[in-house]
PDB file of N, CA and C in Angstrom:
ATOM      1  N   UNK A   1      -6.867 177.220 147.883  1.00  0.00           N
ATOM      2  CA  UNK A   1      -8.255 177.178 147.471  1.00  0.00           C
ATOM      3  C   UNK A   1      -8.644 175.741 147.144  1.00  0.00           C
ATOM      4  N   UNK A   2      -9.652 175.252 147.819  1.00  0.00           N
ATOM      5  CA  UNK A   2     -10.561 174.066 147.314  1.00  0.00           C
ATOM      6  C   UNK A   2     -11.527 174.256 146.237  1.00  0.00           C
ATOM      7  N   UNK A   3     -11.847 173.056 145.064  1.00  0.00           N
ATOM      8  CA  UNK A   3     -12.506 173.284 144.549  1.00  0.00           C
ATOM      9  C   UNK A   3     -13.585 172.557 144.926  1.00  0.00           C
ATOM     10  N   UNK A   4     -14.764 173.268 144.734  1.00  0.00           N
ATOM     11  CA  UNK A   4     -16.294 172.235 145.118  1.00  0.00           C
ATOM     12  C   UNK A   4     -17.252 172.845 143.416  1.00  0.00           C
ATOM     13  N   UNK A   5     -17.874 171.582 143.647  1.00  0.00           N
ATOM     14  CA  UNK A   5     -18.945 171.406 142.586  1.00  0.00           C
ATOM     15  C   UNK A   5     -20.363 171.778 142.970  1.00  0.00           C
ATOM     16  N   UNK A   6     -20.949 173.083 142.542  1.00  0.00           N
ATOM     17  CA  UNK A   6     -22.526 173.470 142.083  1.00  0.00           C
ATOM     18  C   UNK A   6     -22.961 172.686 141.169  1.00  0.00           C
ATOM     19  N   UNK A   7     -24.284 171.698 141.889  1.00  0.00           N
ATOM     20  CA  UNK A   7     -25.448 171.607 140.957  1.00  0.00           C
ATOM     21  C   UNK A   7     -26.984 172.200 141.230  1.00  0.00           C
ATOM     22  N   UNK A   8     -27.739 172.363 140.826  1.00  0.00           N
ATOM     23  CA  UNK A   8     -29.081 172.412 140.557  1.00  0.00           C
ATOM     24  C   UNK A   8     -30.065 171.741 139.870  1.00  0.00           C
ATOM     25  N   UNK A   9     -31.209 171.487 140.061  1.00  0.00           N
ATOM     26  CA  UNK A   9     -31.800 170.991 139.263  1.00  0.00           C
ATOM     27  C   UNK A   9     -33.837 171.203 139.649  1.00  0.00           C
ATOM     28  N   UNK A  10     -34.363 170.919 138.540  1.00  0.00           N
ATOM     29  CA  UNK A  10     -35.579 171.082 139.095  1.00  0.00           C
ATOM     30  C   UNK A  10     -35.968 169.913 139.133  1.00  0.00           C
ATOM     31  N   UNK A  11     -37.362 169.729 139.654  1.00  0.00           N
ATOM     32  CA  UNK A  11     -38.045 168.245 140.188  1.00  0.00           C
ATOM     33  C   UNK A  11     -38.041 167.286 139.404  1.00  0.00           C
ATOM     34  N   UNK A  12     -38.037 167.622 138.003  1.00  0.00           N
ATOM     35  CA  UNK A  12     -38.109 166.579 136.689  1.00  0.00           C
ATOM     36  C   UNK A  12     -37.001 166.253 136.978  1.00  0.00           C
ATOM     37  N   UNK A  13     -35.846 166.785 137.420  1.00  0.00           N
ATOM     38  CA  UNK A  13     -34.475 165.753 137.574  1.00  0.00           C
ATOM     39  C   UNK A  13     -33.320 166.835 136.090  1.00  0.00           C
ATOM     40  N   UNK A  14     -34.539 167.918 135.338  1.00  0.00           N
ATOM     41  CA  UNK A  14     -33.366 168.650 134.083  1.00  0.00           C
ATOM     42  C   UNK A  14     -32.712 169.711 135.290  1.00  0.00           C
ATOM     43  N   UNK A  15     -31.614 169.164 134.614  1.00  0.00           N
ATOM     44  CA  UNK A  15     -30.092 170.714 135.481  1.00  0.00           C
ATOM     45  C   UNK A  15     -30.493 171.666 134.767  1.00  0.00           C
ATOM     46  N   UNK A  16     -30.285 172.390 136.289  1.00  0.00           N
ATOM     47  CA  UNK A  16     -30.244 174.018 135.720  1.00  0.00           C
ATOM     48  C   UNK A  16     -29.027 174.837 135.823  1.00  0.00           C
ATOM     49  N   UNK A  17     -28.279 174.288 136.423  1.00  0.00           N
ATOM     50  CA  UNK A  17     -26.892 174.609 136.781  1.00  0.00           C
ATOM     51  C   UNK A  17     -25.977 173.518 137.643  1.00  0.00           C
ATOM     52  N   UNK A  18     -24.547 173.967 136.812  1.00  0.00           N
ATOM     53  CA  UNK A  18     -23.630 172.834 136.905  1.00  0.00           C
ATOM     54  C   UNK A  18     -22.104 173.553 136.755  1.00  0.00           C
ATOM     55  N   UNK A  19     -21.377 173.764 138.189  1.00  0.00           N
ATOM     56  CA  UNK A  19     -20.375 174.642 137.933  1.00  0.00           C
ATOM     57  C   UNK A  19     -19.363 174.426 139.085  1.00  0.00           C
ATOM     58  N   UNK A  20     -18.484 174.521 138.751  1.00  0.00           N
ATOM     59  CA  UNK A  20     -17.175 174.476 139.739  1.00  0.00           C
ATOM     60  C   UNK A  20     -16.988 176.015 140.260  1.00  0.00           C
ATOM     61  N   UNK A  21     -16.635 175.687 141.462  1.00  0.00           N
ATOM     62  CA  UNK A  21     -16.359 177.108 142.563  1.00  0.00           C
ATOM     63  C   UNK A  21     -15.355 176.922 143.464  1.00  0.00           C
ATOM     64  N   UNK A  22     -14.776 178.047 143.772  1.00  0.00           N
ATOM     65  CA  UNK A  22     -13.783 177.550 144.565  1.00  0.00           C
ATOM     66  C   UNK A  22     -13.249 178.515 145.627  1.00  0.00           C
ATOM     67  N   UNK A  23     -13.524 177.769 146.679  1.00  0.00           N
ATOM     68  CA  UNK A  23     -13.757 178.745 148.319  1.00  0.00           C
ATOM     69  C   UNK A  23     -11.735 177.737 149.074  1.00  0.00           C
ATOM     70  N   UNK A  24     -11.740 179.061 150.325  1.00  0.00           N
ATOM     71  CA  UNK A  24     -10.674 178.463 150.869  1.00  0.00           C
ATOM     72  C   UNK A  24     -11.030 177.406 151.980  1.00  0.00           C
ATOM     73  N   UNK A  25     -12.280 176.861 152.490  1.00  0.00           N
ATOM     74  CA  UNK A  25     -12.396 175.914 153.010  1.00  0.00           C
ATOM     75  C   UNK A  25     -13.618 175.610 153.100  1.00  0.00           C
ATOM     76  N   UNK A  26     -14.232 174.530 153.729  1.00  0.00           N
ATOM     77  CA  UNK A  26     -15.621 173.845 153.697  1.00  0.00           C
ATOM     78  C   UNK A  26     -16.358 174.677 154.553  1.00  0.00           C
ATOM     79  N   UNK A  27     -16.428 175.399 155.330  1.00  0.00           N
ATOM     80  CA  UNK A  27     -16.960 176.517 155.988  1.00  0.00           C
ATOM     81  C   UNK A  27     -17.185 177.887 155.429  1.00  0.00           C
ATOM     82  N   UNK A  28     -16.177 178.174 154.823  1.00  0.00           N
ATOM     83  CA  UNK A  28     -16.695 179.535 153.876  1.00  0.00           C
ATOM     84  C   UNK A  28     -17.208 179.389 152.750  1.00  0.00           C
ATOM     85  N   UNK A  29     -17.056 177.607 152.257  1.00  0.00           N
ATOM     86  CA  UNK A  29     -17.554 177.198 150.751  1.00  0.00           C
ATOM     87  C   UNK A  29     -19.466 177.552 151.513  1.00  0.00           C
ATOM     88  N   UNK A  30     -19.493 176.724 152.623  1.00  0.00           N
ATOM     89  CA  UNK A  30     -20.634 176.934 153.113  1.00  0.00           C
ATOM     90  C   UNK A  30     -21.599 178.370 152.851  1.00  0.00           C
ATOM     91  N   UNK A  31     -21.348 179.388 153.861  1.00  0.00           N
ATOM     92  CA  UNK A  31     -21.429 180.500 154.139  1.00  0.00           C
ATOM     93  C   UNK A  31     -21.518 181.091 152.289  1.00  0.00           C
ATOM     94  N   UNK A  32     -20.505 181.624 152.125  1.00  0.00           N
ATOM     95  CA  UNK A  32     -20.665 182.358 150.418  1.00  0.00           C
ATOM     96  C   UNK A  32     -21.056 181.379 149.744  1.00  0.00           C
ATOM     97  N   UNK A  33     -20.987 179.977 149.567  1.00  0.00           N
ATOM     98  CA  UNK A  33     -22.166 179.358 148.359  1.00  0.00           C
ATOM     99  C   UNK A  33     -23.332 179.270 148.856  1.00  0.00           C
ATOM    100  N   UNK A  34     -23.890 179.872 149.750  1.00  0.00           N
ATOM    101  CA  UNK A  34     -25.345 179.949 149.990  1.00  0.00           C
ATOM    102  C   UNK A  34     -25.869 181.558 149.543  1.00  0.00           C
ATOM    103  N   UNK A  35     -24.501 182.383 149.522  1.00  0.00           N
ATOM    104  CA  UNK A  35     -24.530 183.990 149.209  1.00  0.00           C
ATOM    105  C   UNK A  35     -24.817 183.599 148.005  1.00  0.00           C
ATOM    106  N   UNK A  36     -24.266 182.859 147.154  1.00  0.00           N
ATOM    107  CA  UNK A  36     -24.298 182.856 145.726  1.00  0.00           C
ATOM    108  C   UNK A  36     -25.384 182.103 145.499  1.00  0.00           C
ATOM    109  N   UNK A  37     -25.714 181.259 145.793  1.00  0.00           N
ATOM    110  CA  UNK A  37     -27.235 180.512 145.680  1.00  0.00           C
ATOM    111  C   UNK A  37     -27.977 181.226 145.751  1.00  0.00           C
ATOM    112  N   UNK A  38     -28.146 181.860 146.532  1.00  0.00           N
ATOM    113  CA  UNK A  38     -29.708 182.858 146.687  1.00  0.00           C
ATOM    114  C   UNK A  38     -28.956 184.593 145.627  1.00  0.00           C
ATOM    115  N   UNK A  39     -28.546 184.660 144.924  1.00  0.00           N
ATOM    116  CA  UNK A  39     -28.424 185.581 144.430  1.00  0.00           C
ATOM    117  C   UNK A  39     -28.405 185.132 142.768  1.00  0.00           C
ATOM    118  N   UNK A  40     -28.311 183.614 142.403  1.00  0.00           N
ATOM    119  CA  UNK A  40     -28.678 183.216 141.212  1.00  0.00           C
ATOM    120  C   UNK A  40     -30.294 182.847 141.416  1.00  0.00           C
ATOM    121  N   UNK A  41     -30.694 182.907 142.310  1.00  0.00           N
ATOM    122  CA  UNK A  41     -32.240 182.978 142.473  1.00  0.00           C
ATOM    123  C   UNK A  41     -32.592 181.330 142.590  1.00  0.00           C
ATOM    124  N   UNK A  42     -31.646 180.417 143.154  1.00  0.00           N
ATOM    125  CA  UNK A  42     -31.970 178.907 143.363  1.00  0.00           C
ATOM    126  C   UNK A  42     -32.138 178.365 144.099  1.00  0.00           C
ATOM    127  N   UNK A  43     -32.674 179.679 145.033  1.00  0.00           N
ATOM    128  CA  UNK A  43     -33.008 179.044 146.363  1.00  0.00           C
ATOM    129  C   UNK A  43     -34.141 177.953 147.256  1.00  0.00           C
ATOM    130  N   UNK A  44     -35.103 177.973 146.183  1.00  0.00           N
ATOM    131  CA  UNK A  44     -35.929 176.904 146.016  1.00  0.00           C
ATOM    132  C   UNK A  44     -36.167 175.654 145.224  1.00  0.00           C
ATOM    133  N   UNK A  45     -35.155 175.932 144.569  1.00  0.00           N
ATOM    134  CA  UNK A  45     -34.750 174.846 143.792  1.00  0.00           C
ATOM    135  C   UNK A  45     -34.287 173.339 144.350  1.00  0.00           C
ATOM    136  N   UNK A  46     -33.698 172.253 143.931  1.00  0.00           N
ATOM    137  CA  UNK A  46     -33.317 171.617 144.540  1.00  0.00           C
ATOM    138  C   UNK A  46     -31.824 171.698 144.185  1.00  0.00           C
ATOM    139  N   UNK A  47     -30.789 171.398 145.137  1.00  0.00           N
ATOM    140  CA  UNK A  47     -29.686 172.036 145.192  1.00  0.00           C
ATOM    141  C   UNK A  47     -28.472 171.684 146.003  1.00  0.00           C
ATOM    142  N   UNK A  48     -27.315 171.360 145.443  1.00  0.00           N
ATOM    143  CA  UNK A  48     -26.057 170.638 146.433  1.00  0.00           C
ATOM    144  C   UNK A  48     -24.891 171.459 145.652  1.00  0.00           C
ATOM    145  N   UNK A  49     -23.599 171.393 147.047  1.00  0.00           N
ATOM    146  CA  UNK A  49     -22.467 171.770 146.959  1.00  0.00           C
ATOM    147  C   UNK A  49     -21.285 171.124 147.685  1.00  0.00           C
ATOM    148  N   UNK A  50     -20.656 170.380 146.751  1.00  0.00           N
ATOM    149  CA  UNK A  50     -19.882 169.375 147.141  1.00  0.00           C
ATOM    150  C   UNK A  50     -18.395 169.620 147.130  1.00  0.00           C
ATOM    151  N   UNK A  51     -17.836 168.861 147.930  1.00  0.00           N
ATOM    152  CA  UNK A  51     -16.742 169.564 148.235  1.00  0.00           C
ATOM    153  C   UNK A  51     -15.584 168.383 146.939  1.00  0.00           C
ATOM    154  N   UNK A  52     -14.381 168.954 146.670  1.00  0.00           N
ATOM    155  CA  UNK A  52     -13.442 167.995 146.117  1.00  0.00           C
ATOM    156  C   UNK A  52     -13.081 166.711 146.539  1.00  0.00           C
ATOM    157  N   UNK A  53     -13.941 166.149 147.607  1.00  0.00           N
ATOM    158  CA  UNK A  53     -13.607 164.804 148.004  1.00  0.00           C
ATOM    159  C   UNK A  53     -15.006 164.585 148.141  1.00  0.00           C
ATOM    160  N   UNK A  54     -16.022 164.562 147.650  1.00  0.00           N
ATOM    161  CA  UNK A  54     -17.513 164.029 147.571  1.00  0.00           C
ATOM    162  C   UNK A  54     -18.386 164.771 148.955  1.00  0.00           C
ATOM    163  N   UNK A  55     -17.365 165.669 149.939  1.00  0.00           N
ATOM    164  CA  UNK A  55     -18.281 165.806 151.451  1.00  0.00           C
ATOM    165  C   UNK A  55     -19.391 166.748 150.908  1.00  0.00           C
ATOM    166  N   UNK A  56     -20.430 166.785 151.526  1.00  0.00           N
ATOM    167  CA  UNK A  56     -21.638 167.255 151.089  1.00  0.00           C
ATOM    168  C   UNK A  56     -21.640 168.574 151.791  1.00  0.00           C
ATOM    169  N   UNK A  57     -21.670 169.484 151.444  1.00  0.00           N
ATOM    170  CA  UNK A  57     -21.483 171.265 152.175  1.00  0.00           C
ATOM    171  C   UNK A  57     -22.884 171.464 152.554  1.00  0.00           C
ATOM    172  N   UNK A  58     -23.405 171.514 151.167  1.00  0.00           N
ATOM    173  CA  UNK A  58     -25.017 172.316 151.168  1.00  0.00           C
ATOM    174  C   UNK A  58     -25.793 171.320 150.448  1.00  0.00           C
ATOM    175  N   UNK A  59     -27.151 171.233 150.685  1.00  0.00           N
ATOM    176  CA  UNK A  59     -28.270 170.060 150.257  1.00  0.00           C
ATOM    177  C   UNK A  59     -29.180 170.938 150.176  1.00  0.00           C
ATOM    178  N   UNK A  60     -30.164 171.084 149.417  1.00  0.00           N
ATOM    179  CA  UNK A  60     -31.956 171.474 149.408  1.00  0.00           C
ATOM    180  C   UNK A  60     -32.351 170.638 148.838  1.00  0.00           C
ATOM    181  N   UNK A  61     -33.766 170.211 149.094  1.00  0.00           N
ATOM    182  CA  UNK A  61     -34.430 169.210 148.036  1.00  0.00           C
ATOM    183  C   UNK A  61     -35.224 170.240 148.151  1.00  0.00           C
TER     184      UNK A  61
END
């Protein structure tokens, strides 16, 4: 298992969420942290999921 880092935040730049997750690779981190994004309701939010070496998975502004 890899660990990757959830953030969120709204336009003012205050976090709304800030959490470690941990998928078995950068492709399924993909896939299920977008399951889990849209089921904490942050889907319009602005929004990244980074992998344990800084690679960027998922982006929304």
């Amino acid at each position: 298992m890899t660990s990757y880092r959830f953030t969120a935040f709204e336009k003012t730049g205050e976090s709304l969420f800030d959490e470690d997750w941990e998928f078995e690779s950068d492709d399924i981190a993909k896939e299920q942290g977008a399951q889990k994004i849209e089921e904490l309701g942050l889907t319009d939010k602005t929004h990244r999921l980074v992998n344990n070496k800084g690679k960027l998975i998922v982006f929304h502004v």
